[in-house]
Structure formats: C-alpha cells, structure tokens
Protein backbone atom coordinates (compact mmCIF):
# COMPACT_ATOMS: atom_id res chain seq x y z
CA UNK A 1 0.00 0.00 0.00
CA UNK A 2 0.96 3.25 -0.33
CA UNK A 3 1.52 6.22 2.02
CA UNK A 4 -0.14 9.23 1.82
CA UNK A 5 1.02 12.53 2.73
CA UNK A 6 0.51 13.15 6.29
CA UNK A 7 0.44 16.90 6.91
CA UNK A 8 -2.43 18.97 5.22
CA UNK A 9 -5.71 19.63 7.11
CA UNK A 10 -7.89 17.98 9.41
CA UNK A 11 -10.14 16.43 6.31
CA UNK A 12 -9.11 12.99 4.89
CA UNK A 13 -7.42 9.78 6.20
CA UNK A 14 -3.75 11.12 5.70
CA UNK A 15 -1.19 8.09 6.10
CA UNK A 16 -3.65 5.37 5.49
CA UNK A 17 -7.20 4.86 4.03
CA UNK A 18 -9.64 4.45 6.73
CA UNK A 19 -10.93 1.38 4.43
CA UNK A 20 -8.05 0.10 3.87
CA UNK A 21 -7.35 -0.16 7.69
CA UNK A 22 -10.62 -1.72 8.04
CA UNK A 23 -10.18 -4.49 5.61
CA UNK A 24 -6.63 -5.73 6.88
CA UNK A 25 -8.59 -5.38 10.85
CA UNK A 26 -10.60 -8.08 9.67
CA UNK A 27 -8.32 -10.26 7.85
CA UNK A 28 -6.38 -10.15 10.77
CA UNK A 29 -9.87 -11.35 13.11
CA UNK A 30 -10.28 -14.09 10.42
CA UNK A 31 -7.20 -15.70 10.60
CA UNK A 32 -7.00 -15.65 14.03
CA UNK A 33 -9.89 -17.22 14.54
CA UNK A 34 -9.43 -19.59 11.96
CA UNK A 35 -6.05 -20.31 14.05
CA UNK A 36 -7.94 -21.50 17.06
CA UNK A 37 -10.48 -22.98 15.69
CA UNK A 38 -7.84 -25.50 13.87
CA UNK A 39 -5.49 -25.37 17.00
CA UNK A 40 -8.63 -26.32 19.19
CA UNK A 41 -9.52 -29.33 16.96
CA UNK A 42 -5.88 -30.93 16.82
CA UNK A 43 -5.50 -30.64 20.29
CA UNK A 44 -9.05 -32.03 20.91
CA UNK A 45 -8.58 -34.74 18.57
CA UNK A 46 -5.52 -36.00 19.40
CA UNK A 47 -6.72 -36.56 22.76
CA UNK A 48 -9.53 -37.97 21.96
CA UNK A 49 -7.42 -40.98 20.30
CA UNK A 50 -5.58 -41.27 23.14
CA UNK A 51 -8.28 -41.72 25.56
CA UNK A 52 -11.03 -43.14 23.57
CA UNK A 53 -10.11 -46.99 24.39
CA UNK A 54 -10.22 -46.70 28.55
CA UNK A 55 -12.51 -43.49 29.04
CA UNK A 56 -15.88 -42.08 26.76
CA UNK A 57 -15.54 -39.55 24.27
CA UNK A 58 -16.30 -36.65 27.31
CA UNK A 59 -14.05 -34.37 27.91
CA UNK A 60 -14.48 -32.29 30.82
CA UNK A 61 -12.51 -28.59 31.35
CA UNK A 62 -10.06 -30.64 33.68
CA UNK A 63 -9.25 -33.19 30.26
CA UNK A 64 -7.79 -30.30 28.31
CA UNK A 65 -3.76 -29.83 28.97
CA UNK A 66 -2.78 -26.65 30.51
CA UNK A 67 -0.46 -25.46 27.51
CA UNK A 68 -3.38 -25.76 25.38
CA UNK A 69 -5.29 -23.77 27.89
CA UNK A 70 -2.90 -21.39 27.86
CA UNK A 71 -2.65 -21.30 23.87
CA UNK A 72 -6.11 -20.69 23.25
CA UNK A 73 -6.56 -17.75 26.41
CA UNK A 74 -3.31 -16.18 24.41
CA UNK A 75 -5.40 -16.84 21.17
CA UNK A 76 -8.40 -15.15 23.14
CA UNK A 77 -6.97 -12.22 24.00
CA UNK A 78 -5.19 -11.68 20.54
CA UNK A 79 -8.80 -11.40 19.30
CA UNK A 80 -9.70 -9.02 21.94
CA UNK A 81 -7.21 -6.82 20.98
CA UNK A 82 -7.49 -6.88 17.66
CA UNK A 83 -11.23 -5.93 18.08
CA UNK A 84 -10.53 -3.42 20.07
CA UNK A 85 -8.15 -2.12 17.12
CA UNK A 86 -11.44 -0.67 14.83
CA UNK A 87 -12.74 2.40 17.53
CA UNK A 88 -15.59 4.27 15.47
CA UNK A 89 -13.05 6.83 14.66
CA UNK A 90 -11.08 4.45 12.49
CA UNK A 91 -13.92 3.58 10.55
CA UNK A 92 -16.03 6.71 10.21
CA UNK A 93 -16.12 9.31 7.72
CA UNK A 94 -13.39 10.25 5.28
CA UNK A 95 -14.00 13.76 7.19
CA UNK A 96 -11.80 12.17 10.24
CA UNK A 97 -8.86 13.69 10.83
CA UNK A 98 -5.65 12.59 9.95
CA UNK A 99 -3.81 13.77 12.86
CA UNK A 100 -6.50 11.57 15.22
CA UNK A 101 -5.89 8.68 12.95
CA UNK A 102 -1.76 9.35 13.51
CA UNK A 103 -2.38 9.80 17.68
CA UNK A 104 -4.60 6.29 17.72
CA UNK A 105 -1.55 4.40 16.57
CA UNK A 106 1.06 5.98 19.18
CA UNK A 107 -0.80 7.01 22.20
CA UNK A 108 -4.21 4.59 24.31
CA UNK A 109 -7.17 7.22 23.56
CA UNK A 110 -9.49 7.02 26.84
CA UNK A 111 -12.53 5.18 25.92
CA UNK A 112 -14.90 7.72 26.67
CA UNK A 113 -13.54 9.78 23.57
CA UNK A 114 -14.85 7.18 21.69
CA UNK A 115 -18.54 7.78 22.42
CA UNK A 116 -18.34 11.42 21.26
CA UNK A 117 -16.73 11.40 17.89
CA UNK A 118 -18.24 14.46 16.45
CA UNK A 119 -16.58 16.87 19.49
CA UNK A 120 -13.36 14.41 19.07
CA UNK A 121 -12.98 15.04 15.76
CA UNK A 122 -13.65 18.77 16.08
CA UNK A 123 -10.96 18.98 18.74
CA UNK A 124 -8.29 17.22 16.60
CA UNK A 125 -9.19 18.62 13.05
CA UNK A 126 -6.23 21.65 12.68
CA UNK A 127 -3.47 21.70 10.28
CA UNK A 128 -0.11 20.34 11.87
CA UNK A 129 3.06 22.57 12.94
CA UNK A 130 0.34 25.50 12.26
CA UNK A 131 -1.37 27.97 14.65
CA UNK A 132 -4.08 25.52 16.62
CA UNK A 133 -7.37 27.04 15.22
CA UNK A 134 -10.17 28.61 17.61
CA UNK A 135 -12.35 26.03 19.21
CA UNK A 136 -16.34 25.68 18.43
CA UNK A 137 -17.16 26.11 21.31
CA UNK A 138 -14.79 28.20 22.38
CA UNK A 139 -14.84 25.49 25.69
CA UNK A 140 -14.77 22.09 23.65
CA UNK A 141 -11.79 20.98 25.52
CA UNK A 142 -13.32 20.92 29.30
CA UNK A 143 -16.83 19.72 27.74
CA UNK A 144 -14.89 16.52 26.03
CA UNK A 145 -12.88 16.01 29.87
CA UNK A 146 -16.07 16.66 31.54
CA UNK A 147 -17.32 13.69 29.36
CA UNK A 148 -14.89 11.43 30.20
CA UNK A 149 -12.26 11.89 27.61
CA UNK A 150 -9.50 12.15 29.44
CA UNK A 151 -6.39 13.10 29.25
CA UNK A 152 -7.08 14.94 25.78
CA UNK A 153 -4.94 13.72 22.92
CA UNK A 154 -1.93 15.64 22.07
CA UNK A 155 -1.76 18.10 18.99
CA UNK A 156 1.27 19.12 17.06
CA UNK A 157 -0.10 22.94 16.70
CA UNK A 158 1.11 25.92 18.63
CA UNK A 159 -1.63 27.06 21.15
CA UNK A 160 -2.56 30.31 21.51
CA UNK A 161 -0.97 32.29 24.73
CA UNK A 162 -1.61 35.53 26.06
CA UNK A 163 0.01 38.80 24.13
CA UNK A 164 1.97 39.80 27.50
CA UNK A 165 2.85 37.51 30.24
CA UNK A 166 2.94 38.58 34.03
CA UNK A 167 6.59 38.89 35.09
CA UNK A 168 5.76 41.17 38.37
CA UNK A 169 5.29 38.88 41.82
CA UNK A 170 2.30 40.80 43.76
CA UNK A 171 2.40 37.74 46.42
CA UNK A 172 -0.04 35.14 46.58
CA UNK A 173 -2.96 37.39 47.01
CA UNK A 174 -2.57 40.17 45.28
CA UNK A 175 -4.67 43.29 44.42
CA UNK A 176 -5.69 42.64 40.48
CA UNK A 177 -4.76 39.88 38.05
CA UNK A 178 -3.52 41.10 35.02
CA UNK A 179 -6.06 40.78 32.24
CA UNK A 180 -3.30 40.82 29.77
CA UNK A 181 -1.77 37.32 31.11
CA UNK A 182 -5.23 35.35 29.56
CA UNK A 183 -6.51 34.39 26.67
CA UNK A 184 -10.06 35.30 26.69
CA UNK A 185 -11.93 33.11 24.98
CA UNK A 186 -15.83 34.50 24.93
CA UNK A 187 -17.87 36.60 27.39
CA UNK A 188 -16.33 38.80 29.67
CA UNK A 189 -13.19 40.34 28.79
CA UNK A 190 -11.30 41.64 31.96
CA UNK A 191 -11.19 39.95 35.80
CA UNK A 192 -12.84 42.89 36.64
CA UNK A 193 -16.19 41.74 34.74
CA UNK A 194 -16.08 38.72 36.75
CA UNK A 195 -17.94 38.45 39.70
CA UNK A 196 -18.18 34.49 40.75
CA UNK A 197 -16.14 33.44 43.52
CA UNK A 198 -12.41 33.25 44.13
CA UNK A 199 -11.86 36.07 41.71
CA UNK A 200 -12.02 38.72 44.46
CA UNK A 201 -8.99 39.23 45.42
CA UNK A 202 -9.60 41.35 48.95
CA UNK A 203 -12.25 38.55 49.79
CA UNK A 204 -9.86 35.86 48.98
CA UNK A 205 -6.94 37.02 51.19
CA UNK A 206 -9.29 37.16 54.28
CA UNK A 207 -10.13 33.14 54.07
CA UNK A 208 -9.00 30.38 56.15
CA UNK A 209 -7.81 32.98 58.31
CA UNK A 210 -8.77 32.79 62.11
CA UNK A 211 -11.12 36.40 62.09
CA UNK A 212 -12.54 35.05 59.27
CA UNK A 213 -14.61 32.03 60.70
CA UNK A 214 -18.01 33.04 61.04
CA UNK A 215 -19.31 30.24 62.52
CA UNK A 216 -18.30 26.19 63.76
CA UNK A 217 -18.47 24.79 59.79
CA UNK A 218 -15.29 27.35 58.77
CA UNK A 219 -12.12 26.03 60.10
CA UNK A 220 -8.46 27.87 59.72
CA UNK A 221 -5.12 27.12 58.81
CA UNK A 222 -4.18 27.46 62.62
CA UNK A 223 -7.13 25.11 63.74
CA UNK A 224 -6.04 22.34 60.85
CA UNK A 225 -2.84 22.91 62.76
CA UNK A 226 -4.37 22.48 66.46
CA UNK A 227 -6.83 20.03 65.83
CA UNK A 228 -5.14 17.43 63.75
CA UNK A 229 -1.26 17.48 65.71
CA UNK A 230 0.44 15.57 62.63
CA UNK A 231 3.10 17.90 62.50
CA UNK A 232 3.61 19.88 59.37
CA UNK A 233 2.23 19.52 56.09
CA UNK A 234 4.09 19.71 53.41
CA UNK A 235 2.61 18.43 50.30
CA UNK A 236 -1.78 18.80 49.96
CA UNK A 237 -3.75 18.17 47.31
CA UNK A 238 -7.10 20.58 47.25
CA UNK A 239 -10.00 19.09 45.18
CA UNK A 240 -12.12 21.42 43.32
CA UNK A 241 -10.20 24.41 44.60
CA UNK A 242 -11.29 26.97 41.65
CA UNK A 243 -8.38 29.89 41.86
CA UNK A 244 -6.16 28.47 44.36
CA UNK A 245 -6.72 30.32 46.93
CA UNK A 246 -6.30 27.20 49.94
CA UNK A 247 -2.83 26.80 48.26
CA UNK A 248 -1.71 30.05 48.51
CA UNK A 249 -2.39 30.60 52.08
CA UNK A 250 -1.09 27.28 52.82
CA UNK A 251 2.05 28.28 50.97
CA UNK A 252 1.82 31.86 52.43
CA UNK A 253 1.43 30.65 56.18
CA UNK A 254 2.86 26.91 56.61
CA UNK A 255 5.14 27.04 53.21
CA UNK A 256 3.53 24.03 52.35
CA UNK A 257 3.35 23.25 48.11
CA UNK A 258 -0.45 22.58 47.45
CA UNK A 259 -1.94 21.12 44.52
CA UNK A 260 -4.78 22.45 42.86
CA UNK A 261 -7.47 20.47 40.99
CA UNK A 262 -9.59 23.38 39.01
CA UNK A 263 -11.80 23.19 36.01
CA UNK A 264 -12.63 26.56 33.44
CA UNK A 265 -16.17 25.86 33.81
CA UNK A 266 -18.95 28.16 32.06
CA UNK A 267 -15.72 30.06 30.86
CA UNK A 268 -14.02 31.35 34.10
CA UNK A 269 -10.44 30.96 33.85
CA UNK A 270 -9.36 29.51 37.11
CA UNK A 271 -6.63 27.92 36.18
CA UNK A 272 -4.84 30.72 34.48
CA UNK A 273 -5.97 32.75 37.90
CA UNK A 274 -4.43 30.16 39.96
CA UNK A 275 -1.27 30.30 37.85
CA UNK A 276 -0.79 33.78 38.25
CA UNK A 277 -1.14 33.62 42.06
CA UNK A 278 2.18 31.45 41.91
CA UNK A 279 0.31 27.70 43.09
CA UNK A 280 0.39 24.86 40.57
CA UNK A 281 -3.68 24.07 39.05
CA UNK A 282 -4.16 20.67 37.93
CA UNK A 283 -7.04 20.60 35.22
CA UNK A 284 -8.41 17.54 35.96
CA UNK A 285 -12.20 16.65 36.62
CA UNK A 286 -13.63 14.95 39.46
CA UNK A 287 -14.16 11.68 38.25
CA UNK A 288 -10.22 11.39 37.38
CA UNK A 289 -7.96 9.79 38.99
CA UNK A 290 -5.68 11.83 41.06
CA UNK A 291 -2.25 12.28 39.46
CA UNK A 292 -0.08 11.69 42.56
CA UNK A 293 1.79 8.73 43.32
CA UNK A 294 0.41 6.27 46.12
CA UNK A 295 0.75 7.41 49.88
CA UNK A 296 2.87 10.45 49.64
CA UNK A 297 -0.18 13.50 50.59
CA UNK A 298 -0.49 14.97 54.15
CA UNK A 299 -3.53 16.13 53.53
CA UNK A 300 -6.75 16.28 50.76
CA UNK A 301 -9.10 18.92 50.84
CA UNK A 302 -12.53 18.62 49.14
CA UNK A 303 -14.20 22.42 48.74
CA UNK A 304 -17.12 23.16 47.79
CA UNK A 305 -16.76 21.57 44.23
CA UNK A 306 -17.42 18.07 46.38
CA UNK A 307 -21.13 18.32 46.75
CA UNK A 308 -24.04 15.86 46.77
CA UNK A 309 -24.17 16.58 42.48
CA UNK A 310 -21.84 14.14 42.47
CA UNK A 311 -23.62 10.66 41.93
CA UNK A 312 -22.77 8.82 45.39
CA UNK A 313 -20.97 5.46 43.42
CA UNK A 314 -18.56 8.72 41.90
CA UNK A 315 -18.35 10.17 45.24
CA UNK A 316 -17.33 6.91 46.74
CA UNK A 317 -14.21 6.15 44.46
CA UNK A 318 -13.35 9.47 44.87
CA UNK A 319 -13.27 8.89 48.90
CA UNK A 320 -11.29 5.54 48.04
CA UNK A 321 -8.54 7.44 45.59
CA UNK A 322 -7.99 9.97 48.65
CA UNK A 323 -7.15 7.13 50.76
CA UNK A 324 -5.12 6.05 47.88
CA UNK A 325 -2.56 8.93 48.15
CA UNK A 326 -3.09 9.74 52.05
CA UNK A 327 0.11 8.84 53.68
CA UNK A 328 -0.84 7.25 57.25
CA UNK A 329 -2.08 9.21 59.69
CA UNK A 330 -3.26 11.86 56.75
CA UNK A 331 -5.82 14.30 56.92
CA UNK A 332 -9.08 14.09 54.62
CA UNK A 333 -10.99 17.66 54.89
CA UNK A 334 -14.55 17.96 53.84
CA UNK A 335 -14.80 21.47 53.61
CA UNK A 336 -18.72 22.51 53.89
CA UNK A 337 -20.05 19.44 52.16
CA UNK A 338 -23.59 20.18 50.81
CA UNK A 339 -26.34 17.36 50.54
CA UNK A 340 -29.83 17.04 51.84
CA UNK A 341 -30.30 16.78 55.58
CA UNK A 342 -32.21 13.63 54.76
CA UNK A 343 -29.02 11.57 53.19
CA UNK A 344 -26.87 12.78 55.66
CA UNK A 345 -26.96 9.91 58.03
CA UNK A 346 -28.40 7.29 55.90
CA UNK A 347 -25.87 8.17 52.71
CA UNK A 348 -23.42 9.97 53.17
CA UNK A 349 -22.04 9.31 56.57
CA UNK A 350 -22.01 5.44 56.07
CA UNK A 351 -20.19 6.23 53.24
CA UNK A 352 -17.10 8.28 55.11
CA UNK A 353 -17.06 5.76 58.31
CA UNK A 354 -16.34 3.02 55.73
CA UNK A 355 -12.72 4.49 55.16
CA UNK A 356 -12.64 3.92 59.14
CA UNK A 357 -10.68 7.08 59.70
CA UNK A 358 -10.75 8.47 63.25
CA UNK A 359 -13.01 11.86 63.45
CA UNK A 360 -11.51 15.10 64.50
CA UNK A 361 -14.08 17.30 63.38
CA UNK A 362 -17.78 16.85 62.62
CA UNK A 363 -20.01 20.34 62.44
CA UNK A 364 -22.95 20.05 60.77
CA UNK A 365 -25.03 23.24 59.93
CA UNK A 366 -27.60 24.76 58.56
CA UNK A 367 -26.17 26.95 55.81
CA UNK A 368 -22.96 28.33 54.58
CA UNK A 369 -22.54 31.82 54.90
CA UNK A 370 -21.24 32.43 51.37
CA UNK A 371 -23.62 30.91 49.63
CA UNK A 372 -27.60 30.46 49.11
CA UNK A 373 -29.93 28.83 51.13
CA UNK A 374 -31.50 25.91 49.52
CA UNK A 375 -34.24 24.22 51.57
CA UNK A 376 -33.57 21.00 52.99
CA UNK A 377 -30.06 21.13 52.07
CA UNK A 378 -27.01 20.66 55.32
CA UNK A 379 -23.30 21.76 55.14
CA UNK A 380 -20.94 19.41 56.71
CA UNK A 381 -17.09 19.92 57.84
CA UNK A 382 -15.54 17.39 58.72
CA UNK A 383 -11.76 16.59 59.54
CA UNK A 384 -10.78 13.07 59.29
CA UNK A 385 -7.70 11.01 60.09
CA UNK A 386 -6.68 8.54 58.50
CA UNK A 387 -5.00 5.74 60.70
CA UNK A 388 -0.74 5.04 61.19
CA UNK A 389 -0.13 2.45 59.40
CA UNK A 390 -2.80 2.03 57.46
C-alpha cells in the first residue's frame, strides 16, 4: 500500500485509508480465529485418540492440557485486541482527521472519547506545525474532559498564549490579576467583569484565616494545625479548589506546596488565575484519577466543588482514591459538604465511616454563609484522620 502525505488539514485519512485499515482489521480477526479454531480441533482430537479406548468420548474442562489452555486464552486475547483495534473513529467518515488517525496508533485514547466522535474530531481537526485554530465552542476541551475523555490527545499545533505575560510577583494574594496574562476566549473580557467566587482578590486574602470564621463549619489554617497534631504539612492536594486560593495561604502561612485540581467551567479561567497567584492548578475533573503517586499527601481537601451533584458510586471512588494517596495518619478535609439533611446519616455518613478514619471534626449546619440557602439542604465539615499504618 501506499503512504499518503501526512500533513495537510484535518479532512481525509492522511497516512492510510480508513478502508483500507478496516479491511486488513478483519483479515487479521479471520485468521485468528481460523487459528484457534484448527489449533482447538488438533489438540481435541488427538486426545480424543488417546483416551477413547479406557474413558468415553467426554471431555471435561479438567481433560484439556494446561499449555493448550494457555494457547487458546493467548489466542483469546489476541482477538480481543485486535477488536478493540477498529474504535468508530477508524472507521467513520473520510471527514476524520488525519492527525487523530496518527495519535490512535502511538498514544491509548481514553474510551470515553470514543462515544463522542463528532466533538473528538472537532478537537483534533487543525493543520499540523500551524497555529491551533479557535475552538467551536470556544470550551470544547473541558466539555470533552467533563465527558470522560480524558487526558485529551496531544496536537502538534502551537496554542494560543496571552500577548503579555505577568513577570511582576504581587504575592499570593494580590490586588488585580492582570487581564493581559489570559486568553479570553468569549464573554467577559477583563477579571474585573467577573464576579463568581475566588476572583475577588480582597475577599480571597481574608479566608482560612482565624477572624474570618463566622461560625463552627469554617475552620483555619491554625485550627487544621491544632486540631489534627500531625506535625507539618508539606505536600496537599485541594479538590475542586477553583483559583487556588487554599494553596496560597497554605504556601503563604505553613510554606507548604499545594496542589490544585480546578476546572474553566462556564468560561471562568481559574486555572490561568491560579497560575498567576504562583500555586500549581491541575485541570483535571472529578471523576479522574488523582495524578499523585500512592501514599505520599499529608492532607486532601474537598471544597465546595465536592457536593451531593456528584452521583454517590462517583463520590465513593473518589473517597477511596484519597485514601489512595493519604500517607498514614493523613488528613481528609470535607470542607462545607452540601447534601440534603435527609441523606446525611443514611448516605453519606455510612459512606465516610467506611474508610474507618478516626473523626476530629464533625459540624454540621444549617447553611454556609457564602452561599444560598437551599431548603432542605445541610453543610458538613468534617476533619478526618486517616489511621498510622494504614
């Protein structure tokens, strides 16, 4: 066969026909199962010869030799693989583009990119060692990790960064962000358009701060320290923790490096606010798996990001991956945990003694003060520990 050109645009099947690819998939399937099939019959047969004078012509799972066993789960999972080989994207369009077709050979694609072709194909159709054109939607990127396709493929196409950079240091919680140092996609224009939370800067600095606990759910750096007695923390990881503002008062007051888990959602650019503030955001969802190796976290705070809008099978392997990267006697922080008052006890608190960590904290009230009341809803805190040794 012969190869194509692979540079050009996102349309056509660039190195190799998407047909052609399709046919030799299931040549390939054929002959292998051709191969056991014939494999399968020798084997049997020749057995049966051997044992056909003393014993019936049964042959029970314990009759067939282990080698052969082993040939035909090899065989097995050949086939597997092979299936596995002809994803939709392989075998869609000619509009696919060649640069997803290239990835697919080099790099695992997570599964879930699978089931959403169209925004795959969207997100990888650009021309290579070019410019990296403007999304459609401008957000296509956290809608396809929101979905589950995760982590993104890699492109060969320069990204777009912000016309001037921010080389001044105005602390961890300074006055302004720069507007210049992001790339603003749609909507507002300028941090000072912005009005969600965490882009505040004056409100921002006065959290986790001992004057500003208003009531028994908010809990400061200085009671972590108090309460928990593990010594210093060094390395966190903060779930959900939009701008970074946990990490840079943990950085400011215990000089402890805190990572950041932060999404753009609905456009806000909390990871480039984050960034600027001089902590380290990690744009990974909530259903991910944390990127840190096994065991080596002091402590995991979940914000407000950890709610009950988090299906409670999600919520639980979430729990479990904490525990994952806890080192013993870590510290699991649910920071003003919303749910209904009604799953409190029957959901949500089985749920948390499960990981059998000791309780240092447990406040449960009746709203938070920075946000909406919703009827029937409770806000937990709760500081956990997990066990030494464990």
């Amino acid at each position: 066969m012969k190869k194509g050109r692979m540079g050009g645009g996102g349309g056509g099947f660039g190195g190799v026909g998407g047909g052609g690819i399709g046919m030799w998939v299931n040549l390939l399937l054929l002959l292998a199962m051709v191969g056991a099939n014939l494999l399968s019959l020798y084997h049997l047969s020749t057995k049966t010869k051997s044992t056909q004078i003393n014993n019936p012509p049964h042959l029970t799972s314990t009759d067939i030799p282990d080698h052969l066993l082993a040939q035909l789960s090899t065989i097995r999972s050949s086939i597997t693989h092979l299936t596995n080989l002809r994803p939709s994207i392989v075998t869609s369009s000619p509009s696919t583009s060649s640069e997803l077709l290239l990835y697919s050979k080099i790099s695992p694609i997570a599964t879930a990119c699978h089931h959403h072709p169209d925004l795959l194909h969207r997100y990888m159709n650009y021309t290579p060692f070019k410019p990296c054109p403007s999304l459609s939607p401008p957000d296509l990127a956290e809608i396809l990790i929101l979905h589950g396709c995760h982590p993104l493929p890699r492109r060969r196409c320069f990204s777009p960064t912000a016309a001037a950079s921010s080389s001044r240091n105005d602390g961890y919680f300074p006055s302004t962000l720069p507007d210049s140092a992001v790339v603003w996609k749609s909507g507002c224009k300028s941090f000072s358009c912005i009005h969600a939370a965490g882009f505040d800067m004056k409100a921002e600095s006065t959290k986790f701060l001992p004057q500003s606990s208003q009531n028994n759910l908010d809990l400061s750096i200085a009671q972590l320290g108090r309460i928990s007695g593990v010594g210093p923390i060094r390395l966190a990881l903060d779930v959900g923790g939009g701008t970074g503002t946990f990490a840079a008062r943990m950085k400011l007051d215990l000089n402890a490096t805190v990572l950041t888990t932060t999404m753009n959602l609905g456009g806000l650019p909390n990871n480039e606010a984050a960034a600027l503030r001089g902590v380290v955001p990690l744009h990974v969802p909530l259903q991910q798996r944390f990127p840190v190796h096994d065991g080596v976290v002091d402590l995991v705070r979940c914000g407000h990001a950890v709610n009950r809008w988090i299906p409670t099978v999600t919520l639980e392997f979430l729990l479990y991956d904490v525990d994952r990267i806890l080192r013993s006697a870590g510290l699991l922080w649910m920071d003003h945990f919303r749910c209904k008052g009604s799953d409190l006890d029957g959901v949500y608190k089985k749920m948390i003694n499960k990981l059998g960590y000791r309780v240092l904290k447990w406040t449960v009230g009746s709203k938070s003060s920075d946000e909406k009341k919703v009827d029937g809803d409770v806000y937990l805190t709760a500081l956990l520990q997990k066990h030494a040794g464990s």
